[in-house]
Protein backbone atom coordinates (compact mmCIF):
# COMPACT_ATOMS: atom_id res chain seq x y z
CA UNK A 1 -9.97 15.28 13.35
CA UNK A 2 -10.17 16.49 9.40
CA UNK A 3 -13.37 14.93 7.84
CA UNK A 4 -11.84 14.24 4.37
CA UNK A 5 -14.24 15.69 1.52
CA UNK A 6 -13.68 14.75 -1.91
CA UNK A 7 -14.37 18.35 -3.67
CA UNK A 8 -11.81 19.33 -1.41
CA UNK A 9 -8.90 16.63 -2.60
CA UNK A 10 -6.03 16.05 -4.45
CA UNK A 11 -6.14 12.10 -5.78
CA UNK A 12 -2.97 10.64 -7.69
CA UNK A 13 0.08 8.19 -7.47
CA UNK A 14 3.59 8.37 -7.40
CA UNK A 15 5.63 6.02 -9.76
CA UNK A 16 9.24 6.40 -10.19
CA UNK A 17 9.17 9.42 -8.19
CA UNK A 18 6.71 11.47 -10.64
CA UNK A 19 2.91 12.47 -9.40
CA UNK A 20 0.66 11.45 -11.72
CA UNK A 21 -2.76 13.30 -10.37
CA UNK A 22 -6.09 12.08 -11.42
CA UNK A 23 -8.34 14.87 -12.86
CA UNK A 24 -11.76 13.44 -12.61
CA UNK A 25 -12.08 11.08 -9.47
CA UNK A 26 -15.86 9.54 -8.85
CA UNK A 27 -14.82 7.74 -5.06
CA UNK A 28 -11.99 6.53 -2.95
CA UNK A 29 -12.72 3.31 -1.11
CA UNK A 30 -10.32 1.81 1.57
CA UNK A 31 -11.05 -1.92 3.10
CA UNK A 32 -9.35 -1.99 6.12
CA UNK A 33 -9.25 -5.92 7.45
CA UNK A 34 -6.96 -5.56 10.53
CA UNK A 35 -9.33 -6.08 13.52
CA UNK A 36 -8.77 -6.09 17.58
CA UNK A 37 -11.15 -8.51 18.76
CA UNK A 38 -11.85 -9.72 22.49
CA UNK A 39 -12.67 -13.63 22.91
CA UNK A 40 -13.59 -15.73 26.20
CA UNK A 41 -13.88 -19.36 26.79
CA UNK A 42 -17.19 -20.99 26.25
CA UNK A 43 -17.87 -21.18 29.89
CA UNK A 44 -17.77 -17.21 29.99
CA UNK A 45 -15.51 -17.29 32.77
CA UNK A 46 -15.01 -13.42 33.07
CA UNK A 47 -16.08 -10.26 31.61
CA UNK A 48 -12.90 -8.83 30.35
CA UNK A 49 -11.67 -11.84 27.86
CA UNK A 50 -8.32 -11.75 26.59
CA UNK A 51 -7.51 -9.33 23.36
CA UNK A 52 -5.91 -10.35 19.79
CA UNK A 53 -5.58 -9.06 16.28
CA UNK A 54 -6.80 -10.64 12.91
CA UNK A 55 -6.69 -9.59 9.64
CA UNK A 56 -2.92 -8.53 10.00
CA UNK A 57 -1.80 -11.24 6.89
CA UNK A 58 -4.03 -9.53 4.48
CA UNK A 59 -3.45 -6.25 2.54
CA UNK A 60 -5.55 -2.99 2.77
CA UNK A 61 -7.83 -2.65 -0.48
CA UNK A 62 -7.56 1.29 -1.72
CA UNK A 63 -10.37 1.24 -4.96
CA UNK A 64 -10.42 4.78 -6.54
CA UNK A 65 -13.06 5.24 -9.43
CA UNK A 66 -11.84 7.45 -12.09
CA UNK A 67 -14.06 8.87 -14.50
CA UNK A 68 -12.36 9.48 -18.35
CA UNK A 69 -8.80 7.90 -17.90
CA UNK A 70 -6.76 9.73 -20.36
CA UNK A 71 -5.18 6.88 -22.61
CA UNK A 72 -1.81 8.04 -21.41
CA UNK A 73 -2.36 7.67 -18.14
CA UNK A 74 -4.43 3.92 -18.93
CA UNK A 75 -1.29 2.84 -20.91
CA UNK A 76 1.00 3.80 -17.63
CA UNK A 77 -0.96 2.03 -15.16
CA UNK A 78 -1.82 -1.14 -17.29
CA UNK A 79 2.49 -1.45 -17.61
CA UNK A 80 2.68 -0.27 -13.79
CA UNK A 81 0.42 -3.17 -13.40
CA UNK A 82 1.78 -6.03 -15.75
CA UNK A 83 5.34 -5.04 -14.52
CA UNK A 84 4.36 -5.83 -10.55
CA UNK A 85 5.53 -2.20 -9.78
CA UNK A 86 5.42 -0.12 -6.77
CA UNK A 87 3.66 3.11 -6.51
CA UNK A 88 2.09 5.27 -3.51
CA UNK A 89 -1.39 6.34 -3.70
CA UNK A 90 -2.42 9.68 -2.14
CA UNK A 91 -5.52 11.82 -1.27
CA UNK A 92 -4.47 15.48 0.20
CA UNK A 93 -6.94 17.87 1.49
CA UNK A 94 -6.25 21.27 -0.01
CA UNK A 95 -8.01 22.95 3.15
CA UNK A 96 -5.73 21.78 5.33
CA UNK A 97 -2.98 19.50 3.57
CA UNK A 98 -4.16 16.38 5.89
CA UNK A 99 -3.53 13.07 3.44
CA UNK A 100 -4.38 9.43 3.36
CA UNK A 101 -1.19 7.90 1.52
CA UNK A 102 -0.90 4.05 0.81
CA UNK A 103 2.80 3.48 0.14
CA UNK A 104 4.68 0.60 -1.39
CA UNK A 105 1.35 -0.16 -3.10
CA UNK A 106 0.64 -2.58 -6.23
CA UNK A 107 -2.19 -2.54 -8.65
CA UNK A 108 -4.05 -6.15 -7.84
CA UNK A 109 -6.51 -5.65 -10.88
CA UNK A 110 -5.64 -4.98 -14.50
CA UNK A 111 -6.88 -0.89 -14.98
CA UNK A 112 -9.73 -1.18 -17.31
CA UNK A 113 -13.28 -0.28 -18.28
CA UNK A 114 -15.94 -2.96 -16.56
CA UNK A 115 -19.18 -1.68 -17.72
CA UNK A 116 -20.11 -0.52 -21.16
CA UNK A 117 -23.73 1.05 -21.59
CA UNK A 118 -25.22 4.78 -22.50
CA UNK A 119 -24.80 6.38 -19.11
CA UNK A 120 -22.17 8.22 -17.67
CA UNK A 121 -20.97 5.68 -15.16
CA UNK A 122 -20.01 3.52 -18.34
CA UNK A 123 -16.84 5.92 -18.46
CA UNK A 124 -15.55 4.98 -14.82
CA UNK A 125 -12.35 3.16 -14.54
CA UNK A 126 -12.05 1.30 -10.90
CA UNK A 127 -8.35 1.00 -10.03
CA UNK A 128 -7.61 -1.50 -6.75
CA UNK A 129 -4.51 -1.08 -4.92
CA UNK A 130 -3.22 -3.28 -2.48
CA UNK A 131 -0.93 -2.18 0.47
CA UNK A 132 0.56 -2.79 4.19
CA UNK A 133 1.63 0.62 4.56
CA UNK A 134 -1.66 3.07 4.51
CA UNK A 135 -1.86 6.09 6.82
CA UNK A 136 -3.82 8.95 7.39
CA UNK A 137 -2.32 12.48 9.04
CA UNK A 138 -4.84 15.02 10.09
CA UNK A 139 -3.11 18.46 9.94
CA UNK A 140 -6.14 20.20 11.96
């Protein structure tokens, strides 16, 4: 399996079929709340218990903290966002070309600066995407 690295990736999205890649990427967070759980009966009747999913309703989180949004690019994904539109959301290994691509995604927060003080972190931009469709292909 590919252990992703992030000096070794290619962030971006993909609206209206153009790549829009993001020069100066700080993290890449995905919350993942499908689950396969195992339950029993109170009276603990076996040791096996029967198997279901949760967490199948609700959307995968993808948060990717940029550092320095170009204004262009802000502008782009503030409309992308106000206008409910679809874009994918990609991270591709240039070692190998493995990729973690949420398609079909949405923005679910406006784009915008959320912390304003004298270090450098006050220039990070935290974009949260929202998608059924993420996947993950491991080339070696």
């Amino acid at each position: 399996m590919a252990i992703f690295k992030m000096y070794d990736c290619d962030f971006g999205v993909t609206l209206d079929g153009v790549n829009y890649d993001f020069e100066h990427v700080e993290n890449l967070q995905i919350e993942d709340p499908e689950r396969t759980r195992l339950i029993r009966g109170s009276n603990a009747g076996n040791k096996t218990g029967l198997v279901y999913k949760e967490g199948i309703k609700e959307a995968k989180t993808i948060t990717c903290t940029l550092i320095g949004v170009p204004m262009e690019l802000h502008e782009l994904l503030k409309a992308a966002y106000n206008d409910r539109k679809r874009l994918d959301v990609y991270a591709v290994s240039r070692v190998d070309g493995s990729s973690k691509i949420a398609k079909n995604a949405i923005l679910s927060q406006e784009p915008k600066q959320l912390n304003i003080d004298d270090s450098a972190e006050s220039m990070n931009t935290a974009l949260v995407f929202e998608s059924f469709d993420v996947s993950e292909v491991h080339k070696s």
